[in-house]
Protein backbone atom coordinates (compact mmCIF):
# COMPACT_ATOMS: atom_id res chain seq x y z
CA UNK A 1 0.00 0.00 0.00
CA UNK A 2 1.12 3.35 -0.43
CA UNK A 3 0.64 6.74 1.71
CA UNK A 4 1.43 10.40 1.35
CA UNK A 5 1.65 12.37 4.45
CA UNK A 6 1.86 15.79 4.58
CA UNK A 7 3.39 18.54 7.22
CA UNK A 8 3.83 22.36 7.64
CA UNK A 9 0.56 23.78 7.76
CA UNK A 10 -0.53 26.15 10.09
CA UNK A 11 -1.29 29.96 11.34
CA UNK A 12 0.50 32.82 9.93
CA UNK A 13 0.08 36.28 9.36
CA UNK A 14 -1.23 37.73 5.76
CA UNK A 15 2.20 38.32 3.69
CA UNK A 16 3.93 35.45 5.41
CA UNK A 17 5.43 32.67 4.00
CA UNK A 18 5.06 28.62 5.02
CA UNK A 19 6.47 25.27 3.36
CA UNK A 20 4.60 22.30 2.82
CA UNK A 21 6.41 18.87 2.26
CA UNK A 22 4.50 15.35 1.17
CA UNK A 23 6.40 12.08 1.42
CA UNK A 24 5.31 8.94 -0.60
CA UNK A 25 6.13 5.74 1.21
CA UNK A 26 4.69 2.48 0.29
CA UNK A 27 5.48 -0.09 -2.75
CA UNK A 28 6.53 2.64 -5.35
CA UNK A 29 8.10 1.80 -8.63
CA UNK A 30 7.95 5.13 -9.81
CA UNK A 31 5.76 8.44 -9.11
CA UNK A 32 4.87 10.73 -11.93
CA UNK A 33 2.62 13.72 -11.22
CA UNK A 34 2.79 15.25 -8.10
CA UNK A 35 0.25 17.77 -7.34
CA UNK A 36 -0.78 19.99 -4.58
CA UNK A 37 -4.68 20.80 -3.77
CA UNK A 38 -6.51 23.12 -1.89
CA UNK A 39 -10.07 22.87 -0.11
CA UNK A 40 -11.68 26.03 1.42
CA UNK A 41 -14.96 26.12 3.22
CA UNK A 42 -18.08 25.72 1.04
CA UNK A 43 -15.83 25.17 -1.68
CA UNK A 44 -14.63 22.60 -4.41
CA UNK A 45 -11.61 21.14 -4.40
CA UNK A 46 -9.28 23.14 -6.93
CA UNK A 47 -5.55 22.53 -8.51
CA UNK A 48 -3.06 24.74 -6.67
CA UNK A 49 0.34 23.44 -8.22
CA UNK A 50 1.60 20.71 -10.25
CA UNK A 51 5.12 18.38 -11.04
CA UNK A 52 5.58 16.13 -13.34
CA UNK A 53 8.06 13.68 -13.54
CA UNK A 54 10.09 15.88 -15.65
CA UNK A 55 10.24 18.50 -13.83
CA UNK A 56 7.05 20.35 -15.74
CA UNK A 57 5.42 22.57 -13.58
CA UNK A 58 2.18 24.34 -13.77
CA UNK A 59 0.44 26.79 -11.60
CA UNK A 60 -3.01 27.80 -10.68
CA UNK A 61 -3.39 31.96 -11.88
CA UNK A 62 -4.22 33.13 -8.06
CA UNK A 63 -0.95 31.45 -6.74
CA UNK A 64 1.32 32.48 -9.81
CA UNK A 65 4.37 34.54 -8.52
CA UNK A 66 4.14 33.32 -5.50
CA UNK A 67 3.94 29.74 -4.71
CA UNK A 68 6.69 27.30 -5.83
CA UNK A 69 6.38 23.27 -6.24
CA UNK A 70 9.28 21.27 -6.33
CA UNK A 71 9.91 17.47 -5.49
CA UNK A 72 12.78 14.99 -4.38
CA UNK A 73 12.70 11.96 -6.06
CA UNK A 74 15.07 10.42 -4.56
CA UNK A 75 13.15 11.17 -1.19
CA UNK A 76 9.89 10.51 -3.03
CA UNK A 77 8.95 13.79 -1.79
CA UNK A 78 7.23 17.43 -3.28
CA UNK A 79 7.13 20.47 -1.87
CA UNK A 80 4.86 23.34 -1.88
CA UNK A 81 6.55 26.83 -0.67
CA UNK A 82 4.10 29.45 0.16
CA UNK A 83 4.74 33.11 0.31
CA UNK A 84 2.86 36.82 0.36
CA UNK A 85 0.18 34.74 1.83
CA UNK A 86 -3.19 36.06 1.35
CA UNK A 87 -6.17 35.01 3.56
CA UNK A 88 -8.14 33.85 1.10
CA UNK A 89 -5.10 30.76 0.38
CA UNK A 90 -7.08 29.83 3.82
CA UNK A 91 -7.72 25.93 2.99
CA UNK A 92 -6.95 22.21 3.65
CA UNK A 93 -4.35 21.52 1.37
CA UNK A 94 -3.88 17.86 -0.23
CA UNK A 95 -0.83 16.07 -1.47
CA UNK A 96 -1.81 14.06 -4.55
CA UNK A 97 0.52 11.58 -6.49
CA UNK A 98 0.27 9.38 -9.50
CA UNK A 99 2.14 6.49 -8.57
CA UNK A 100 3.38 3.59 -11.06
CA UNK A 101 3.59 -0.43 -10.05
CA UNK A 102 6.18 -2.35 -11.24
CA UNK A 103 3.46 -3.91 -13.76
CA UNK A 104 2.84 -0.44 -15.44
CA UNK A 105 0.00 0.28 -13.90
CA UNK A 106 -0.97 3.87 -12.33
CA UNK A 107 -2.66 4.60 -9.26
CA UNK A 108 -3.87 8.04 -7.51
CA UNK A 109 -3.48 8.60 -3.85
CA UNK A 110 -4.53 11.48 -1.90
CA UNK A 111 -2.74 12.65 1.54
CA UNK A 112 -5.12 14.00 4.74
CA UNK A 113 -4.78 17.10 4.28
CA UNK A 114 -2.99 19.88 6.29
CA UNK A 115 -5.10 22.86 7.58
CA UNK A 116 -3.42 26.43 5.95
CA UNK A 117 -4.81 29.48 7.84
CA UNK A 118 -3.62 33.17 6.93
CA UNK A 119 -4.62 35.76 9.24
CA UNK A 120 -5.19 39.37 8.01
C-alpha cells in the first residue's frame, strides 16, 4: 500500500510565508505527477500546483508569482513553498501523487490534508 503524508501547515500572518512537504512511502516503482490541492470552506476542491516527472510545472493563476512546487525523487517527496500569503489561500491543502507499479499500472493517492490558515 502506499501513503502520502503531509506537514507544515498552520497559522500565519497575511504576507507570510510557510512550506509544505508530502512524502510517498509504500510499494513505489515510480511516481509521476505530483500535485498539490486546496479545499476552502463551502468550496470545491481546486488545482493549486503541479510536477511532473520531468520537472514540468504548472500553476493555478491566483498562486502564480508566489507559490513554488518542487519534489525529491530520490526522497519521493514534493514540496509546496508558500509566500505573500493572502487570507483567502485559507484551505486544507492535499498532497496528490500518480504512482506507477512495477506492472505499469498507475494509481492516484490522496494525503489528509494539512489545515493552511492566513490571518489578516
Amino acid at each position: 500500500q502506499v501513503q502520502l503524508v503531509e506537514s507544515g501547515g498552520g497559522l500565519v500572518q497575511a504576507g507570510g510565508s510557510l512550506r509544505l512537504s508530502c512524502a510517498a512511502s509504500g510499494r513505489i516503482f515510480r511516481i509521476n505527477l505530483m500535485s498539490w490541492h486546496r479545499q476552502a470552506p463551502g468550496k470545491q476542491r481546486e488545482l493549486v500546483a503541479a510536477s511532473s516527472s520531468s520537472g514540468t510545472t504548472t500553476y493555478a493563476d491566483s498562486v502564480k508569482g508566489r507559490f513554488t512546487i518542487s519534489r525529491d525523487n530520490a526522497k519521493k517527496t514534493v514540496y509546496l513553498q508558500m509566500a505573500s500569503l493572502k487570507p483567502e489561500d485559507t484551505a486544507v491543502y492535499y498532497c496528490y501523487a500518480q504512482i506507477q507499479t512495477e506492472l505499469g499500472y498507475e494509481y492516484g493517492y490522496w494525503g489528509q490534508g494539512t489545515q493552511v490558515t492566513v490571518s489578516s
